[in-house]
PDB file of N, CA and C in Angstrom:
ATOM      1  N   UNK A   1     -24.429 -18.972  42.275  1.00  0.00           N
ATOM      2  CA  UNK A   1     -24.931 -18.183  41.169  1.00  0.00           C
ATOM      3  C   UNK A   1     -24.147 -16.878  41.032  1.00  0.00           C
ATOM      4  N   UNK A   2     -24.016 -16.501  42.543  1.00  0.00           N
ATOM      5  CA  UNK A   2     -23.368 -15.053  42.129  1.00  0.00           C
ATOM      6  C   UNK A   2     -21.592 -15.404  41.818  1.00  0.00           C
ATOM      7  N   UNK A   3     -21.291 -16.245  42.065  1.00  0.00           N
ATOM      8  CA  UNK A   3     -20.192 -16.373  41.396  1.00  0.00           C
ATOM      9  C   UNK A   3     -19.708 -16.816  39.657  1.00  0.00           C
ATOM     10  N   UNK A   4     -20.759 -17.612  38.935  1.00  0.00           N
ATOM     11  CA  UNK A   4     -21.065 -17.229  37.767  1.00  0.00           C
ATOM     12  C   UNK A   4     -21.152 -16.298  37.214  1.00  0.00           C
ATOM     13  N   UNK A   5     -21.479 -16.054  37.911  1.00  0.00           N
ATOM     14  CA  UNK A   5     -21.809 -14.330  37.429  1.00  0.00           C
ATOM     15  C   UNK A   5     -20.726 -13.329  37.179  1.00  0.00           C
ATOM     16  N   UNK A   6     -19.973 -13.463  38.563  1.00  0.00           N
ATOM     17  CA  UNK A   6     -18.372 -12.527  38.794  1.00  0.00           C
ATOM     18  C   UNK A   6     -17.805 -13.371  37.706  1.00  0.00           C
ATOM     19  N   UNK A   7     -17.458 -14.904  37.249  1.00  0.00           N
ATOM     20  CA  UNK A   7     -16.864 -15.323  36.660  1.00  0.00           C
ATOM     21  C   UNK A   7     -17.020 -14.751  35.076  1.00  0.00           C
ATOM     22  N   UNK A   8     -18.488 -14.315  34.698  1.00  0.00           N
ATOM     23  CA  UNK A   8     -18.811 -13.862  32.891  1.00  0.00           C
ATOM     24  C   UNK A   8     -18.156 -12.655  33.450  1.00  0.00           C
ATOM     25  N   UNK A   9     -18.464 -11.910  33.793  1.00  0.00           N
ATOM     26  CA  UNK A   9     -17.993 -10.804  34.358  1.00  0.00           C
ATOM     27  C   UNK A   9     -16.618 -10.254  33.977  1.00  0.00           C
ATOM     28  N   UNK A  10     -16.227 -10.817  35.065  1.00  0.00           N
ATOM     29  CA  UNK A  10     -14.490 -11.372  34.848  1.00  0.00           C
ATOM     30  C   UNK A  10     -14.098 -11.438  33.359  1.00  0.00           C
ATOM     31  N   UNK A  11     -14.405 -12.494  33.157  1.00  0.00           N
ATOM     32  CA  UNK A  11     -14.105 -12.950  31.614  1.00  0.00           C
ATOM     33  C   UNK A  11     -14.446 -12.255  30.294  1.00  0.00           C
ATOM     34  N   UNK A  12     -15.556 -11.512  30.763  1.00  0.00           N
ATOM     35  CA  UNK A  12     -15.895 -10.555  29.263  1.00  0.00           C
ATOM     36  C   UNK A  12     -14.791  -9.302  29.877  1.00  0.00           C
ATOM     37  N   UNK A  13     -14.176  -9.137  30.716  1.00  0.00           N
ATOM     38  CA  UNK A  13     -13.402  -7.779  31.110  1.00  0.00           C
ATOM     39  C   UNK A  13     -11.984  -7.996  30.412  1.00  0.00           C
ATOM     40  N   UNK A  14     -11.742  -9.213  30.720  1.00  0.00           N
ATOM     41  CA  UNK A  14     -10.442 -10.044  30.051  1.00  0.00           C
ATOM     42  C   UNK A  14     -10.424 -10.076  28.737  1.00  0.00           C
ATOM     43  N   UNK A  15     -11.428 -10.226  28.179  1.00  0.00           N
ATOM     44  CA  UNK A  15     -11.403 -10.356  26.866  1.00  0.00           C
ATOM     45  C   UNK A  15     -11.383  -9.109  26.075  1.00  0.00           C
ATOM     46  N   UNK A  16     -11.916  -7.990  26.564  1.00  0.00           N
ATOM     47  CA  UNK A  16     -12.014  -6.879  26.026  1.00  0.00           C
ATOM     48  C   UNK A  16     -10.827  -6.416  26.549  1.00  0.00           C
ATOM     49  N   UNK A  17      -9.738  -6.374  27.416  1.00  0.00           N
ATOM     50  CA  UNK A  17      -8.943  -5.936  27.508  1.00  0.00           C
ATOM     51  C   UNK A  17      -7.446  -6.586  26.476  1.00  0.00           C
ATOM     52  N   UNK A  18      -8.208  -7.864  26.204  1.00  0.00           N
ATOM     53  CA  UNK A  18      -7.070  -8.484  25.321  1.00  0.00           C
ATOM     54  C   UNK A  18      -7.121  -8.272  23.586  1.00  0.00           C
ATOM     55  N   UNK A  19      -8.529  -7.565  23.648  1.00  0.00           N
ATOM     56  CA  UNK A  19      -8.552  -6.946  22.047  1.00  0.00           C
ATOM     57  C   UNK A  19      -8.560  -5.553  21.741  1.00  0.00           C
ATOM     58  N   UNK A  20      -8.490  -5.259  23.115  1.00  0.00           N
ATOM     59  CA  UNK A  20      -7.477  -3.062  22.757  1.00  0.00           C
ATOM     60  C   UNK A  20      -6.380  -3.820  22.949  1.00  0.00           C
ATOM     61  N   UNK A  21      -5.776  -4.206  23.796  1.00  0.00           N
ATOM     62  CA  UNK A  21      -3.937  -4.519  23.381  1.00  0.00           C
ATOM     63  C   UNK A  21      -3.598  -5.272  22.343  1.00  0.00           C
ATOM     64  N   UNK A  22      -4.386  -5.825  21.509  1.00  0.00           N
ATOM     65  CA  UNK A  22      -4.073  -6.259  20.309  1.00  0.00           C
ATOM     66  C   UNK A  22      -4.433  -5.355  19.327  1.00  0.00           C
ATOM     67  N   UNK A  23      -5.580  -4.852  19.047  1.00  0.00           N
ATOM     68  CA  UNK A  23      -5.534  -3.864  18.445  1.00  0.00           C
ATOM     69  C   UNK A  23      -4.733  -2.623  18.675  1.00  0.00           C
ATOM     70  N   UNK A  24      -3.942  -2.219  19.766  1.00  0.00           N
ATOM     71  CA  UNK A  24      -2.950  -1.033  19.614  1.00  0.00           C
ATOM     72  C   UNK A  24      -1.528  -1.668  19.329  1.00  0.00           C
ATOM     73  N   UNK A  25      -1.309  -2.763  19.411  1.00  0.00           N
ATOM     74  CA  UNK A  25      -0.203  -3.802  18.757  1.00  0.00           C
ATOM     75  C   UNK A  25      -0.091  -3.557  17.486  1.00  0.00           C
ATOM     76  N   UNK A  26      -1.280  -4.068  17.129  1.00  0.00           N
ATOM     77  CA  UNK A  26      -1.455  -4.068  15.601  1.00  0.00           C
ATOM     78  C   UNK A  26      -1.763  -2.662  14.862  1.00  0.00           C
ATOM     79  N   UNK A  27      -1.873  -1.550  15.366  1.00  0.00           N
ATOM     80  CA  UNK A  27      -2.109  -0.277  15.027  1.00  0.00           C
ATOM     81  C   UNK A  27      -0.657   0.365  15.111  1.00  0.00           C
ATOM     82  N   UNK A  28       0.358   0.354  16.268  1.00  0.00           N
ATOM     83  CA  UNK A  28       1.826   0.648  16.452  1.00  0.00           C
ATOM     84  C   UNK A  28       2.559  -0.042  15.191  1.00  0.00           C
ATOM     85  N   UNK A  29       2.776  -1.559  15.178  1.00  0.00           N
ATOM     86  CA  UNK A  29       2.662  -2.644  14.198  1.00  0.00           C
ATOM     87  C   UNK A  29       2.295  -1.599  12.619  1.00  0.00           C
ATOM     88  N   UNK A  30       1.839  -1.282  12.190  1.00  0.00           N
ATOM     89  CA  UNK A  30       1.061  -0.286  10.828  1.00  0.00           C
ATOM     90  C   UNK A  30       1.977   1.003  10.774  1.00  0.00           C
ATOM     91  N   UNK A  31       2.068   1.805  11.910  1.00  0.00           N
ATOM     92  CA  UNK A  31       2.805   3.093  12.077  1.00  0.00           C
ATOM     93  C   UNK A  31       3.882   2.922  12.314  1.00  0.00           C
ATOM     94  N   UNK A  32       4.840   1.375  12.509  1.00  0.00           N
ATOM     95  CA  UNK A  32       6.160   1.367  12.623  1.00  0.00           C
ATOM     96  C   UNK A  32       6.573   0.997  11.084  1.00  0.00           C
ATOM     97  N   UNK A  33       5.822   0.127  10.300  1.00  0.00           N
ATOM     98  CA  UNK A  33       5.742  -0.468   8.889  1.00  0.00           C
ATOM     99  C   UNK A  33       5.850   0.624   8.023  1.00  0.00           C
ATOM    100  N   UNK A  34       4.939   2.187   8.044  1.00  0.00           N
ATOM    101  CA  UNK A  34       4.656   2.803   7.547  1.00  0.00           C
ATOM    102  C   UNK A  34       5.602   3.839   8.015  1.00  0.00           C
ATOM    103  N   UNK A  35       6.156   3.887   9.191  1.00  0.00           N
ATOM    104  CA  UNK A  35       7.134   5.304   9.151  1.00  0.00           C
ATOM    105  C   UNK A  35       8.593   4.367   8.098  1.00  0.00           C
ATOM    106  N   UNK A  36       9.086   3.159   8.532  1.00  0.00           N
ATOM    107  CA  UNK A  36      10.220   2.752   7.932  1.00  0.00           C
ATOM    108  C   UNK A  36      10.343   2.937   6.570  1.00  0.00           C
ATOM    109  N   UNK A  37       8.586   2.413   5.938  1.00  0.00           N
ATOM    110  CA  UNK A  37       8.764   3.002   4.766  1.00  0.00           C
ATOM    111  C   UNK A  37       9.053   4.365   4.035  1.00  0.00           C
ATOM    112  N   UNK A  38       8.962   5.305   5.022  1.00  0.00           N
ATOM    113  CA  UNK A  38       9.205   7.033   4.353  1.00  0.00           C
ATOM    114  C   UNK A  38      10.532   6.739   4.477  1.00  0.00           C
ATOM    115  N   UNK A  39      11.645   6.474   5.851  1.00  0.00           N
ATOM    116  CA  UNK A  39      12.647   6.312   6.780  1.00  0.00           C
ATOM    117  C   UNK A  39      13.492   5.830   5.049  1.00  0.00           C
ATOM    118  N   UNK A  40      12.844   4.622   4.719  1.00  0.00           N
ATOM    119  CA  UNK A  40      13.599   3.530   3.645  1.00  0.00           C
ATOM    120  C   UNK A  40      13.682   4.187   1.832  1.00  0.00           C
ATOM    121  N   UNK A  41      12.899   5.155   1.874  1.00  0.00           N
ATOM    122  CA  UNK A  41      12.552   5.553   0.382  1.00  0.00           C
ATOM    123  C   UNK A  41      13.843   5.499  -0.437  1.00  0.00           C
ATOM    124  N   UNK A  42      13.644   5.351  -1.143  1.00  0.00           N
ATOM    125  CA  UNK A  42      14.961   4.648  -2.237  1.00  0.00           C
ATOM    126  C   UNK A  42      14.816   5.784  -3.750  1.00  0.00           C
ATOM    127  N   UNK A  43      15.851   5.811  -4.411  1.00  0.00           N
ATOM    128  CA  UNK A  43      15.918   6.797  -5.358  1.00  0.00           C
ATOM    129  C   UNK A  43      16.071   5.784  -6.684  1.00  0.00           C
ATOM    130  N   UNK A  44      15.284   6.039  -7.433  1.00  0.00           N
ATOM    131  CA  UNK A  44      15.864   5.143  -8.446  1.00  0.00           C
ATOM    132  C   UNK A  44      15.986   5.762 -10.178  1.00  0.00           C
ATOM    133  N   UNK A  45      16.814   5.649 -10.981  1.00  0.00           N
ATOM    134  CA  UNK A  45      17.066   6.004 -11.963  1.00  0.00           C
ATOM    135  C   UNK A  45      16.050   5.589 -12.800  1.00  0.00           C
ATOM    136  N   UNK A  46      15.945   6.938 -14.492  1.00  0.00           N
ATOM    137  CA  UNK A  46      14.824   6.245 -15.131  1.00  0.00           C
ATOM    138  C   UNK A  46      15.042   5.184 -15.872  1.00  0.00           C
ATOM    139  N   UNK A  47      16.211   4.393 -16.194  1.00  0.00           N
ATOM    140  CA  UNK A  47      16.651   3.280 -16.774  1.00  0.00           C
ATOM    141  C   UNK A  47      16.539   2.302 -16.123  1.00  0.00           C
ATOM    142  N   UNK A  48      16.845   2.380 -14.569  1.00  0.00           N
ATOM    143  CA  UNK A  48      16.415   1.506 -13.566  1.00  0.00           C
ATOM    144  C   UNK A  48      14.843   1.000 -13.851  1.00  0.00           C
ATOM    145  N   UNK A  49      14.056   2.402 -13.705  1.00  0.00           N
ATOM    146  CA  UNK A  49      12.743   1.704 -13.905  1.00  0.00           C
ATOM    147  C   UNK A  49      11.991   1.577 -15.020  1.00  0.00           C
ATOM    148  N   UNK A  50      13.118   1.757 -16.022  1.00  0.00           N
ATOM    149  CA  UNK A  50      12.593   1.288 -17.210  1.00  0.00           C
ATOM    150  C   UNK A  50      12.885  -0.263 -17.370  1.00  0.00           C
ATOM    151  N   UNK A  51      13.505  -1.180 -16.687  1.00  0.00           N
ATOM    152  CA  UNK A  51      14.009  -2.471 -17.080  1.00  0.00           C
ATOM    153  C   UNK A  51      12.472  -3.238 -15.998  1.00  0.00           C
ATOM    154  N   UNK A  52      11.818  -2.965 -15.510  1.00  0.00           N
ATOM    155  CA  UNK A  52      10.175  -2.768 -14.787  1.00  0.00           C
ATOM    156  C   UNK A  52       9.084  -2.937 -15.497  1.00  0.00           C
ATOM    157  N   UNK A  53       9.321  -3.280 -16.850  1.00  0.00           N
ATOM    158  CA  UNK A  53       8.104  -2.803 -17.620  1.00  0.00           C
ATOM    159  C   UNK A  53       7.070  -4.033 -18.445  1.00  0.00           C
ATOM    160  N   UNK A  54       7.640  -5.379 -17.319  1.00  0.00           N
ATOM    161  CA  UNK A  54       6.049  -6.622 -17.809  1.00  0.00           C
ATOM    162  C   UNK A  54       4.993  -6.837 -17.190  1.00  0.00           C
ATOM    163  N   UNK A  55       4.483  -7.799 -17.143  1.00  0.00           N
ATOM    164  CA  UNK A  55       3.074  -8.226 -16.379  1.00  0.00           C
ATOM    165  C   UNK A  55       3.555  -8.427 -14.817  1.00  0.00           C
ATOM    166  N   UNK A  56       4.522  -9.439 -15.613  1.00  0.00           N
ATOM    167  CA  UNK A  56       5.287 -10.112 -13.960  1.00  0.00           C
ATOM    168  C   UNK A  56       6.296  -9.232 -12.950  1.00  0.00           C
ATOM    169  N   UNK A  57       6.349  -8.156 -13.576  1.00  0.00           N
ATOM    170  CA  UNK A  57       7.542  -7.025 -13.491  1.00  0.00           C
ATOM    171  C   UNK A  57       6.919  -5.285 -13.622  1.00  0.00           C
ATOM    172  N   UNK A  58       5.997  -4.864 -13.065  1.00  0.00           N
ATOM    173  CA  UNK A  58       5.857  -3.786 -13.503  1.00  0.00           C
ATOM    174  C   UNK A  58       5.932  -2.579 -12.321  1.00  0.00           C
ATOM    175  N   UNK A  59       6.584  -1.799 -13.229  1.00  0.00           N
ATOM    176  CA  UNK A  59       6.813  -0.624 -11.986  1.00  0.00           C
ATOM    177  C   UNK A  59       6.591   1.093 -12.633  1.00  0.00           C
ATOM    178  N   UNK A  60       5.888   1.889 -12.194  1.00  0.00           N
ATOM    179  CA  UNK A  60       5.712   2.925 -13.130  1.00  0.00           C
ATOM    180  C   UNK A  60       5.769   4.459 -12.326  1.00  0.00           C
ATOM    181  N   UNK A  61       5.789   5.498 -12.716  1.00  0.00           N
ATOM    182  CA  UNK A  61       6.764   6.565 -12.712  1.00  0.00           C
ATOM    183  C   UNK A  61       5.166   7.810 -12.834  1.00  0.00           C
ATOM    184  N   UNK A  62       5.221   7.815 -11.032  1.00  0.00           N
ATOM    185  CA  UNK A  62       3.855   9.045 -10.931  1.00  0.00           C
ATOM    186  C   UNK A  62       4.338  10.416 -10.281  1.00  0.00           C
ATOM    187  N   UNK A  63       4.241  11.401 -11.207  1.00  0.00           N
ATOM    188  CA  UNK A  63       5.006  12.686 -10.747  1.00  0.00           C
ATOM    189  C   UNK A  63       6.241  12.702  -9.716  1.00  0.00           C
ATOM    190  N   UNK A  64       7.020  11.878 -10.888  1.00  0.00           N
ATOM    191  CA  UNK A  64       8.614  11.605  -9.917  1.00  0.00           C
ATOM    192  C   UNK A  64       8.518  10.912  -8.511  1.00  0.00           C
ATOM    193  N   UNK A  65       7.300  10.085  -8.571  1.00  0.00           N
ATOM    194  CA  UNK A  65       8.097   9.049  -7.752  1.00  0.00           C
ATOM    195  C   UNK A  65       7.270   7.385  -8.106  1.00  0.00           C
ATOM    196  N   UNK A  66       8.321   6.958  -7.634  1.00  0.00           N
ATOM    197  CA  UNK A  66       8.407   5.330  -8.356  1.00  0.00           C
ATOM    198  C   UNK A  66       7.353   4.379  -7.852  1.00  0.00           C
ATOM    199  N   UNK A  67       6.162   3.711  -8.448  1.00  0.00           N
ATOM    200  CA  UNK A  67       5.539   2.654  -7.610  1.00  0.00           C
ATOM    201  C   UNK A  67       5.736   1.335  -8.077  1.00  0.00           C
ATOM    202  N   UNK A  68       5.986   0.247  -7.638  1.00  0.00           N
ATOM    203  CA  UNK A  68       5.606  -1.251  -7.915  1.00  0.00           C
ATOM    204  C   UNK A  68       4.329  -1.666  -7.968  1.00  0.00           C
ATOM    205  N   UNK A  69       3.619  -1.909  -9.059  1.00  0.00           N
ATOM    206  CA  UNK A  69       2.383  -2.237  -8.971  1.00  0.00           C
ATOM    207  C   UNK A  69       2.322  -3.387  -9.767  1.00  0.00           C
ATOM    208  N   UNK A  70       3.184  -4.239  -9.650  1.00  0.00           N
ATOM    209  CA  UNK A  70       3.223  -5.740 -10.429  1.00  0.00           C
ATOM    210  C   UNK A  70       1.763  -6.812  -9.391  1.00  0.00           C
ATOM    211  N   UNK A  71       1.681  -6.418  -8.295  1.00  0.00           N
ATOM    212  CA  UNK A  71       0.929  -7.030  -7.534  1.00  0.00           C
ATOM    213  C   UNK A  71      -0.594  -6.480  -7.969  1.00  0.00           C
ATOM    214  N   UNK A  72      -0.311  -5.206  -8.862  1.00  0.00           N
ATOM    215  CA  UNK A  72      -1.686  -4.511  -9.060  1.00  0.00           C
ATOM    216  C   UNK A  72      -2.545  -5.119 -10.602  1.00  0.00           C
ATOM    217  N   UNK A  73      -1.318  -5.680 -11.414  1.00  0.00           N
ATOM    218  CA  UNK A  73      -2.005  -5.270 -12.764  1.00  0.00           C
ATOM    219  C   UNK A  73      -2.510  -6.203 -13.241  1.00  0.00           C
ATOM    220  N   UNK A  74      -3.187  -7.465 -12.496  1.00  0.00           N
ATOM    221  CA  UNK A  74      -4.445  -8.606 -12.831  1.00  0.00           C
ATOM    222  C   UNK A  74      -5.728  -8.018 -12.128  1.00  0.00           C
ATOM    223  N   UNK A  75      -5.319  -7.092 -11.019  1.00  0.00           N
ATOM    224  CA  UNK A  75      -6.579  -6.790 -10.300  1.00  0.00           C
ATOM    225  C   UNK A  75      -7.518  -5.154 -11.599  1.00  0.00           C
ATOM    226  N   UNK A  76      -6.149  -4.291 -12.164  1.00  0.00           N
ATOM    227  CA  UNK A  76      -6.652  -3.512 -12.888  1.00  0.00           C
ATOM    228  C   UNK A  76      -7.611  -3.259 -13.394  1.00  0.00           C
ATOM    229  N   UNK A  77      -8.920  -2.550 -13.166  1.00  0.00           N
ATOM    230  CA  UNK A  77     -10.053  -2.167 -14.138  1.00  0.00           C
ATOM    231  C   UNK A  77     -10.680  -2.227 -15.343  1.00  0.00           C
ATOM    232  N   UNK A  78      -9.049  -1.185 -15.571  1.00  0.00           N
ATOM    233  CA  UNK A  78      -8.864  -1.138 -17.078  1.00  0.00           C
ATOM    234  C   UNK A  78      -7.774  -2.338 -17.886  1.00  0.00           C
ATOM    235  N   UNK A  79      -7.524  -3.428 -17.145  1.00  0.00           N
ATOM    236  CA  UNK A  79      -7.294  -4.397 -18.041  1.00  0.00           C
ATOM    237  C   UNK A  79      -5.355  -3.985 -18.559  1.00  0.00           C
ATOM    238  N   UNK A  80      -5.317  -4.359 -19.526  1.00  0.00           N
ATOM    239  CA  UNK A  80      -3.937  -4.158 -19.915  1.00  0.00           C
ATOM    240  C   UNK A  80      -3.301  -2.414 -19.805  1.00  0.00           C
ATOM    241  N   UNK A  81      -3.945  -1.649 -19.940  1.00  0.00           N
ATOM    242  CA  UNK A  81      -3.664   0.021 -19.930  1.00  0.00           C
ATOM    243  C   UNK A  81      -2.813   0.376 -19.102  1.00  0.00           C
ATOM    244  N   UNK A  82      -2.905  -0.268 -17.925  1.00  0.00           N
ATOM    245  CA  UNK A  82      -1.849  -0.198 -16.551  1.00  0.00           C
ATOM    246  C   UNK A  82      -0.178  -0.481 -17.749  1.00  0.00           C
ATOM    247  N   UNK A  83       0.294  -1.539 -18.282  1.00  0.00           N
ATOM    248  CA  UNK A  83       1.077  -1.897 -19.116  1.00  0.00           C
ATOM    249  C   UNK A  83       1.716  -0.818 -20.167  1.00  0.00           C
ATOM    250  N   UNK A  84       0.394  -0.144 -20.651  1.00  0.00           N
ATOM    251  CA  UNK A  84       1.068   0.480 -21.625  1.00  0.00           C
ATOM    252  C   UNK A  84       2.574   1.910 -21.289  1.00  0.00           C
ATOM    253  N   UNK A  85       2.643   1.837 -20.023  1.00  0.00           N
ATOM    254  CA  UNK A  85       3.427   2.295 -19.810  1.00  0.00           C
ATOM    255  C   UNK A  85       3.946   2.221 -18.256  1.00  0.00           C
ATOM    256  N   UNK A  86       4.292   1.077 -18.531  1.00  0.00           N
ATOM    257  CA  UNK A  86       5.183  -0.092 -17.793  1.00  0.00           C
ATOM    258  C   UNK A  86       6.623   0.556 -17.761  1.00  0.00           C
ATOM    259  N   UNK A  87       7.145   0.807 -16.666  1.00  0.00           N
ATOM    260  CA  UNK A  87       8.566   1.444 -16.643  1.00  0.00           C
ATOM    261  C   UNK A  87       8.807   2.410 -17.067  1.00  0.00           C
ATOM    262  N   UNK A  88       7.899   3.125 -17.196  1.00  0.00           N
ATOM    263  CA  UNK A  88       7.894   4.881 -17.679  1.00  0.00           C
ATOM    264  C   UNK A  88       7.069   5.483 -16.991  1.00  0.00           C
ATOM    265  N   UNK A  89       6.653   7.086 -17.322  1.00  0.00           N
ATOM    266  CA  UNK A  89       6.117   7.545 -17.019  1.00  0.00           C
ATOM    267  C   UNK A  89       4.422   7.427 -16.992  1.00  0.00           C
ATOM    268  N   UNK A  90       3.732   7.572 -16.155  1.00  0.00           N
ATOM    269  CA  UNK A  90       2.325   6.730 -16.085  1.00  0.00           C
ATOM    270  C   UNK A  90       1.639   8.563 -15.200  1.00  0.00           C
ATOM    271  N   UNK A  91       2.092   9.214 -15.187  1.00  0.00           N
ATOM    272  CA  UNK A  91       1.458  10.325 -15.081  1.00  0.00           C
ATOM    273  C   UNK A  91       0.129  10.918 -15.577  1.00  0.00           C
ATOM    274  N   UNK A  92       0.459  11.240 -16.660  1.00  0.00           N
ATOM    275  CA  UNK A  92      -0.889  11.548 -17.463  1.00  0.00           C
ATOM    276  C   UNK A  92      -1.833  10.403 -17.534  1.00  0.00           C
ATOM    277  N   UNK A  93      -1.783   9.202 -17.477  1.00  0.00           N
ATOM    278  CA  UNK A  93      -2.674   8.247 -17.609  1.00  0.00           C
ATOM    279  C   UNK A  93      -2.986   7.899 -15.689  1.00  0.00           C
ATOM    280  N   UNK A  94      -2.712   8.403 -15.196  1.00  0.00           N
ATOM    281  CA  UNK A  94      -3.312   8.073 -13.747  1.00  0.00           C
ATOM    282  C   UNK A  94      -3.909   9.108 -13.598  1.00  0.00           C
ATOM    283  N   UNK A  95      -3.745  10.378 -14.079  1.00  0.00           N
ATOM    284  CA  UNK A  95      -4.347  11.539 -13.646  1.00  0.00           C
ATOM    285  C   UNK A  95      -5.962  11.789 -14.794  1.00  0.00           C
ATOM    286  N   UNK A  96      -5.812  10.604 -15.345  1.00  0.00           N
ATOM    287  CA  UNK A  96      -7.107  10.811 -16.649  1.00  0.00           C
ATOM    288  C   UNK A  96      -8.503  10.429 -16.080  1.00  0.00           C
ATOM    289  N   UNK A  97      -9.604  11.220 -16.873  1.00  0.00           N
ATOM    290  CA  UNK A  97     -10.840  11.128 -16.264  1.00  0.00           C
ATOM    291  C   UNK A  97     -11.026   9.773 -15.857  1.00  0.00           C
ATOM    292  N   UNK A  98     -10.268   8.894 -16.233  1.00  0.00           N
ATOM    293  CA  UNK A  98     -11.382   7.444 -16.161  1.00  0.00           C
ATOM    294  C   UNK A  98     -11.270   6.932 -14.462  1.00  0.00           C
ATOM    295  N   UNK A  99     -10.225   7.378 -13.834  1.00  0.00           N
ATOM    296  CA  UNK A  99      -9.731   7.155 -12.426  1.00  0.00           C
ATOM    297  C   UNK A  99     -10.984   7.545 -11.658  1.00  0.00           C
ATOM    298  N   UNK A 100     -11.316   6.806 -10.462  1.00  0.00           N
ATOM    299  CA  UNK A 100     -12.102   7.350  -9.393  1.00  0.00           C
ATOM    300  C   UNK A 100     -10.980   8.144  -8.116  1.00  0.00           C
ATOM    301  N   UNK A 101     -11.476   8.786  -7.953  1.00  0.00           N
ATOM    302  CA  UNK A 101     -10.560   9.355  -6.506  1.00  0.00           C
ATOM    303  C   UNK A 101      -9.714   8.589  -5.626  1.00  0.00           C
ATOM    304  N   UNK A 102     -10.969   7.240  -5.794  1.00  0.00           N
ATOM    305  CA  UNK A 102     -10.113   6.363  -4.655  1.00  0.00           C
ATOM    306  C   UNK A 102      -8.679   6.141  -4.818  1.00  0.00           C
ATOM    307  N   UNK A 103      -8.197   6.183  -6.668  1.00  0.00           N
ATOM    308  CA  UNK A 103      -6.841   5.206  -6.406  1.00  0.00           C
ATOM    309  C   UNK A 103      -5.807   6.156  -6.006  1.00  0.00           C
ATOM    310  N   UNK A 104      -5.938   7.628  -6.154  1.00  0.00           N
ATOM    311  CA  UNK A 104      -5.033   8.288  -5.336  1.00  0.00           C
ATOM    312  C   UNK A 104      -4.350   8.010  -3.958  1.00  0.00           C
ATOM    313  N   UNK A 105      -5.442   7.494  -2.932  1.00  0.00           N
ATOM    314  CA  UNK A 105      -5.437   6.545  -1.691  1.00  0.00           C
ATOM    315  C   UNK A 105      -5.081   5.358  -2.156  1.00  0.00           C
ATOM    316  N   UNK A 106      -4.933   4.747  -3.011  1.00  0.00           N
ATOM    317  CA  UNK A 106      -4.614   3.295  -3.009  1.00  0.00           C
ATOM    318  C   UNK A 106      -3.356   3.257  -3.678  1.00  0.00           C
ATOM    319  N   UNK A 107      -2.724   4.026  -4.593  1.00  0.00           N
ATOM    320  CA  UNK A 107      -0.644   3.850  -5.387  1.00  0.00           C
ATOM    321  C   UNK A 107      -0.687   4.322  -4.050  1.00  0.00           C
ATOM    322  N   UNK A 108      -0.345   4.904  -2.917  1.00  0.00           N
ATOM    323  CA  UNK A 108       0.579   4.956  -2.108  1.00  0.00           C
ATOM    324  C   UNK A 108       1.052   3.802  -1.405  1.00  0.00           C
ATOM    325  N   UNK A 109       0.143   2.533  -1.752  1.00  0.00           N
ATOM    326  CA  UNK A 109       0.679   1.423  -1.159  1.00  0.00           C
ATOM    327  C   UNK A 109       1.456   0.863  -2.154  1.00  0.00           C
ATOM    328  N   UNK A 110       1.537   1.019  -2.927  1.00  0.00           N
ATOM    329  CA  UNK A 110       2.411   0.623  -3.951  1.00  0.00           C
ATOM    330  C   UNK A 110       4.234   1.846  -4.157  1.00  0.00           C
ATOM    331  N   UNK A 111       4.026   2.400  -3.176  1.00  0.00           N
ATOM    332  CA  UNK A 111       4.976   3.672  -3.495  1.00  0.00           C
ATOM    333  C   UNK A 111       6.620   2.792  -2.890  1.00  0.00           C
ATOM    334  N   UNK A 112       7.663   2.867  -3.856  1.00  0.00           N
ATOM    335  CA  UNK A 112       9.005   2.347  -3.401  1.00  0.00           C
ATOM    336  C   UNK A 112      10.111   3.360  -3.623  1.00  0.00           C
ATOM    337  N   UNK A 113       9.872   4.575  -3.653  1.00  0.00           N
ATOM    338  CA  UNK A 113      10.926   5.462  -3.945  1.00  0.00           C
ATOM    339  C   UNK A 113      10.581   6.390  -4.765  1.00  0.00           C
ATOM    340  N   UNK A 114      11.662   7.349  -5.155  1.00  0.00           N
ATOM    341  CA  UNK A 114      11.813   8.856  -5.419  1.00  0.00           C
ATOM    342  C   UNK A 114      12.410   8.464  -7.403  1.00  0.00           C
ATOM    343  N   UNK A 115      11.778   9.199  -7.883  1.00  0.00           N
ATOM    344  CA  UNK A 115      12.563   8.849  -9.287  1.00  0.00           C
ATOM    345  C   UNK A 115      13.979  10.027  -8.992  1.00  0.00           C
ATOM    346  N   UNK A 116      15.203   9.425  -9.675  1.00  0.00           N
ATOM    347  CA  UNK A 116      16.356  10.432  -9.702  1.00  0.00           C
ATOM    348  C   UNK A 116      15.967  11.327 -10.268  1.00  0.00           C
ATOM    349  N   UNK A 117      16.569  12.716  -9.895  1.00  0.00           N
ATOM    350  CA  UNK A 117      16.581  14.289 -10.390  1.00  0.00           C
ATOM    351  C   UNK A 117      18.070  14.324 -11.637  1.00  0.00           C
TER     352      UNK A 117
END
């Protein structure tokens, strides 16, 4: 019996030790993804990201710097509006009342570079 015992024992110690080293894997894993991306930032011209500007293709221009949000604009709220300024500047329309706070936290996953100066 008492070795059943050492054995759960054992085994719940193992197991919890094998899901902090996966979880700090996978947390290093996030902070190596996420520094390369600052490391990688790319500059891109506004003609560049004006050729960005469909459903299947969209990329838009938030206080000089560039996001890809082609992966974003079926999930959109507001429906086609994301589009209307597809490969341009999308400034004033991200910064408009209708936004919740959250998506400020959420274009940075969409962020691929610096618009050219």
């Amino acid at each position: 019996m008492e070795m059943v015992a050492m054995t759960l024992v054992l085994g719940l110690l193992l197991g919890v030790i094998l899901l902090i080293s996966r979880q700090r894997k996978k947390d290093h894993s996030k902070k190596a993804q996420s520094n390369s991306n600052i490391e990688a930032s790319k500059t891109y011209s506004k003609v560049e990201v004006s050729l960005h500007n469909k459903r299947t293709d969209c990329w838009i221009i938030i206080k000089e710097k560039v996001y890809d949000v082609t992966s974003y604009v079926e999930e959109h709220p507001g429906g086609d509006a994301i589009l209307a300024h597809a490969g341009d500047d999308s400034t004033e329309g991200f910064y408009g009342p209708q936004h919740a706070t959250r998506v400020f936290d959420m274009i940075d996953d969409f962020y691929i570079g610096d618009l050219e100066k």
